[in-house]
C-alpha atoms as a PDB file:
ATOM      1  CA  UNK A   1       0.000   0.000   0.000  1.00  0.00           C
ATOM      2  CA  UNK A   2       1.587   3.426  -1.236  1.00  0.00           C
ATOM      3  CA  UNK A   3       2.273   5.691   1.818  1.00  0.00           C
ATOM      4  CA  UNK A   4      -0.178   8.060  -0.205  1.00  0.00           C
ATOM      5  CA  UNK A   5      -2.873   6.381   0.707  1.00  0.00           C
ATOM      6  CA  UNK A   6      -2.401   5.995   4.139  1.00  0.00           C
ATOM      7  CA  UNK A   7      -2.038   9.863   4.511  1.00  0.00           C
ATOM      8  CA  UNK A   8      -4.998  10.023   2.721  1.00  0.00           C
ATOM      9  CA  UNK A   9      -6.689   7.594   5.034  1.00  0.00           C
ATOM     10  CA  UNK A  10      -5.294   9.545   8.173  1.00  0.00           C
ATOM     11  CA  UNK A  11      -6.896  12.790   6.274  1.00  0.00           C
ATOM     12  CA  UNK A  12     -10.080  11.268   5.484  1.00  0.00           C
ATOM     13  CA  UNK A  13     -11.082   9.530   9.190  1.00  0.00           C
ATOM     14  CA  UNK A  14      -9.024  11.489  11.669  1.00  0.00           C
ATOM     15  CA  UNK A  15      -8.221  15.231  10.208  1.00  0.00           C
ATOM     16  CA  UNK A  16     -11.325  16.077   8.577  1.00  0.00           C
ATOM     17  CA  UNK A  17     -13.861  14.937  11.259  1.00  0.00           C
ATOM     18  CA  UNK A  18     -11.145  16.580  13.891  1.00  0.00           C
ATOM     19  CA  UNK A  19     -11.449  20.261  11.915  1.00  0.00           C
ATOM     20  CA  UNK A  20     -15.441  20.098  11.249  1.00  0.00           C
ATOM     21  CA  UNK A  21     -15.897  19.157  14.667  1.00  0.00           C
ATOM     22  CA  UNK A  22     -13.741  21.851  16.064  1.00  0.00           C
ATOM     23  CA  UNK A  23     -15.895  24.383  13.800  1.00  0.00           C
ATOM     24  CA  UNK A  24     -18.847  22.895  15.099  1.00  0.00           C
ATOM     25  CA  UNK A  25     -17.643  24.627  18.974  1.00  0.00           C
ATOM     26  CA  UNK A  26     -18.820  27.859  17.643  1.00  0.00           C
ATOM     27  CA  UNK A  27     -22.615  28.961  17.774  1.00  0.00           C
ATOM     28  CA  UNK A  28     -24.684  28.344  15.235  1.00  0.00           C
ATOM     29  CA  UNK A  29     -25.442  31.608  13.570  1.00  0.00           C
ATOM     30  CA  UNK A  30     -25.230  33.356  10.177  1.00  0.00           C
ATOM     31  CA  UNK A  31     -21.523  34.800  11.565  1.00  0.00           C
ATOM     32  CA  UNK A  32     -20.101  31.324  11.031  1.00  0.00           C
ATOM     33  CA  UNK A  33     -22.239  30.162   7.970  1.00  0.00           C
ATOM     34  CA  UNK A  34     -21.264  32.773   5.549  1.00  0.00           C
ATOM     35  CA  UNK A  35     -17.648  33.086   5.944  1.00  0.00           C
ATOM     36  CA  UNK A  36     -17.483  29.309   5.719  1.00  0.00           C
ATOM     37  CA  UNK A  37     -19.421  29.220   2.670  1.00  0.00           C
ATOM     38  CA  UNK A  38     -17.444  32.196   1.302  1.00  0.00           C
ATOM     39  CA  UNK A  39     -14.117  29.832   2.195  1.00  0.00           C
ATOM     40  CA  UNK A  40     -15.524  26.690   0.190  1.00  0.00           C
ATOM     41  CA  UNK A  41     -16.398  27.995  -2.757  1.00  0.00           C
ATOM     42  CA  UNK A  42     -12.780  30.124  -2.705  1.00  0.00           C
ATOM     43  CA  UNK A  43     -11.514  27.122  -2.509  1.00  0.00           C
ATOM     44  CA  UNK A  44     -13.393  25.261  -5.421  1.00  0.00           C
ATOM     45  CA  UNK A  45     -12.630  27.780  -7.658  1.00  0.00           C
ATOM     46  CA  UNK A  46      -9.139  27.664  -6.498  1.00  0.00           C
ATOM     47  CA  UNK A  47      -9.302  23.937  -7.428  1.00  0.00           C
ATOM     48  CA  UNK A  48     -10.899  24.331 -10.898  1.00  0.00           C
ATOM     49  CA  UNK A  49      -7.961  27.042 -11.716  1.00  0.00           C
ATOM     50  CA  UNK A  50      -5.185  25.522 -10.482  1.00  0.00           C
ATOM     51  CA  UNK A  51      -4.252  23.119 -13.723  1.00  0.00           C
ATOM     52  CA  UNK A  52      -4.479  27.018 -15.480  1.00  0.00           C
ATOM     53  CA  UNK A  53      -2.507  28.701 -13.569  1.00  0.00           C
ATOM     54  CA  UNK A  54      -0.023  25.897 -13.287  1.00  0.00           C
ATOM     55  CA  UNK A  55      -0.561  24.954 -10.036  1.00  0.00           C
ATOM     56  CA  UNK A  56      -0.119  21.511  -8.652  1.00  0.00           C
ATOM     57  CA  UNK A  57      -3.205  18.661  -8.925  1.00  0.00           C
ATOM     58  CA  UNK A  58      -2.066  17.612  -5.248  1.00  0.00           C
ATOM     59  CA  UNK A  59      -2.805  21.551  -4.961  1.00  0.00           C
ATOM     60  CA  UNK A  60      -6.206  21.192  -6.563  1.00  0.00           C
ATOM     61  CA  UNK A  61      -7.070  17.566  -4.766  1.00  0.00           C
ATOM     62  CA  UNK A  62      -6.158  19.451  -1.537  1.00  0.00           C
ATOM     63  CA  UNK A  63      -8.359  22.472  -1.976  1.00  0.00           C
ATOM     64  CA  UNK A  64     -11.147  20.007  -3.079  1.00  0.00           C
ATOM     65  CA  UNK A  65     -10.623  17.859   0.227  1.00  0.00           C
ATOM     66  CA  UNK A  66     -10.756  21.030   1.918  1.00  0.00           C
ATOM     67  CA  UNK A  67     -13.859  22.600   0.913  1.00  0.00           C
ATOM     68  CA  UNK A  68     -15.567  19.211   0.989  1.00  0.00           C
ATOM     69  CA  UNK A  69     -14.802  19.626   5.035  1.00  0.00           C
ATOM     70  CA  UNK A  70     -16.131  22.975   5.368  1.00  0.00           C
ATOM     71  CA  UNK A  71     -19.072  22.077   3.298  1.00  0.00           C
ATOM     72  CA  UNK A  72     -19.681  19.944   6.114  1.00  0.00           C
ATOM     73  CA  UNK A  73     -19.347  22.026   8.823  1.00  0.00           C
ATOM     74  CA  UNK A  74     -21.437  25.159   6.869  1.00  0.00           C
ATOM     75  CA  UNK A  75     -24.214  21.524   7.061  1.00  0.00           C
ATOM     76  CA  UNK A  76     -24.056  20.662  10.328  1.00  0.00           C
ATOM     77  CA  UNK A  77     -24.899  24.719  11.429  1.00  0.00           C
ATOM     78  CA  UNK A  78     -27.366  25.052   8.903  1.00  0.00           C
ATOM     79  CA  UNK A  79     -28.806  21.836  10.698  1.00  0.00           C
ATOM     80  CA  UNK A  80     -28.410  23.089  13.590  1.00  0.00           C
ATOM     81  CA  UNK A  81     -30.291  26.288  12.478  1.00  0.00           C
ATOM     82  CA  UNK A  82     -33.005  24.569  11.292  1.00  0.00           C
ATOM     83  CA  UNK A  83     -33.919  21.896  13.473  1.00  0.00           C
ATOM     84  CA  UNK A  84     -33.212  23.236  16.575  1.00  0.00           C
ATOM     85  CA  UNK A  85     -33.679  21.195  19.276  1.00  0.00           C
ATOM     86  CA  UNK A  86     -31.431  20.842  22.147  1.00  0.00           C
ATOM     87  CA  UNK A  87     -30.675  17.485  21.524  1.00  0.00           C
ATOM     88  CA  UNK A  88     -29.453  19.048  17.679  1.00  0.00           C
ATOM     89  CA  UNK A  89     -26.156  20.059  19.167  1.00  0.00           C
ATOM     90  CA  UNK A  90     -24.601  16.779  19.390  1.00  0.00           C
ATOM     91  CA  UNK A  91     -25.983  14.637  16.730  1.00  0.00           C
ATOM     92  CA  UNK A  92     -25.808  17.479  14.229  1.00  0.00           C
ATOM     93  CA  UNK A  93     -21.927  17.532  14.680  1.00  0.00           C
ATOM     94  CA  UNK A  94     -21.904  13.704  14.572  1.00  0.00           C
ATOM     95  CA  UNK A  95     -23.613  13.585  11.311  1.00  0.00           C
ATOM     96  CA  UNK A  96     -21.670  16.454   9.701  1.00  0.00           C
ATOM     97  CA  UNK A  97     -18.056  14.520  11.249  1.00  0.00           C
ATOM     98  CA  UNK A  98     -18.756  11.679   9.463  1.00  0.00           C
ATOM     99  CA  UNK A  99     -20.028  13.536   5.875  1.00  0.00           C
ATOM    100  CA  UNK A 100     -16.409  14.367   6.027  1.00  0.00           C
ATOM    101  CA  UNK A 101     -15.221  11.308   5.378  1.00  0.00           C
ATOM    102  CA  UNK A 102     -17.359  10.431   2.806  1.00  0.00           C
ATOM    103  CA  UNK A 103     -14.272  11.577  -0.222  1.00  0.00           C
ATOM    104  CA  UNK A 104     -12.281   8.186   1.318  1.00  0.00           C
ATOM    105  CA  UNK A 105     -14.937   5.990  -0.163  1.00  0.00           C
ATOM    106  CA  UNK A 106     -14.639   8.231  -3.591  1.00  0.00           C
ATOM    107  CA  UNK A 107     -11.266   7.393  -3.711  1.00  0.00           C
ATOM    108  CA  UNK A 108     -12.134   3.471  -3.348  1.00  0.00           C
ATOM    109  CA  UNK A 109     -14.498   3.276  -5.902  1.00  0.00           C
ATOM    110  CA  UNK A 110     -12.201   5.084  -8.260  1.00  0.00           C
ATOM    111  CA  UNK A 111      -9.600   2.613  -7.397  1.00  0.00           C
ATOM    112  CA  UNK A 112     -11.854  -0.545  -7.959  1.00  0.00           C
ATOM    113  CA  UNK A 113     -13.028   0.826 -11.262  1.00  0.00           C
ATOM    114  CA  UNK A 114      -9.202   1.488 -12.554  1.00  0.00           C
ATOM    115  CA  UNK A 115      -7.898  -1.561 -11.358  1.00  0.00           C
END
């Protein structure tokens, strides 16, 4: 097994549900929803420009990863915002710490389908 895909492994099950959970601390209020929305879609475009601008693709598979995590954290408050309940708290940051590692099992299927 390349030592690629263990960091990728570490990324996918340990960093990403570590950083949406740590964003899920914070209240749950428009001040947290837009700048993280603002910061994933920076980072998509970021992504889609970086073979143009002669960037890296670990660059652009980084920024993707990235923005796929906050995507899940701007989730889990929106969640929050809308269900409401004080119960929400918790299982809203469960749900939106495991959405983050959702790209791992992209990266399986691609593998099974190129192998």
């Amino acid at each position: 097994m390349p030592v690629s895909f263990l960091i990728t492994f570490v990324l996918a099950f340990a960093v990403g549900p570590l950083i949406v959970l740590s964003l899920m601390r914070r209240p749950s209020d428009v001040s947290i929803i837009r700048p993280l929305g603002l910061a994933t879609v920076v980072m998509v475009v970021l992504a889609i420009m970086a073979p143009m601008i002669g960037l890296p693709a670990a660059l652009a598979t980084f920024l993707l990863w990235a923005s796929w995590v906050l995507s899940m954290a701007v989730m889990g408050h929106v969640m929050r915002l809308v269900i409401g309940t004080p119960g929400a708290k918790r299982w809203t940051a469960a749900v939106a710490a495991m959405g983050a590692t959702i790209p791992w099992f992209g990266i399986l299927i691609a593998r099974a389908v190129a192998a």
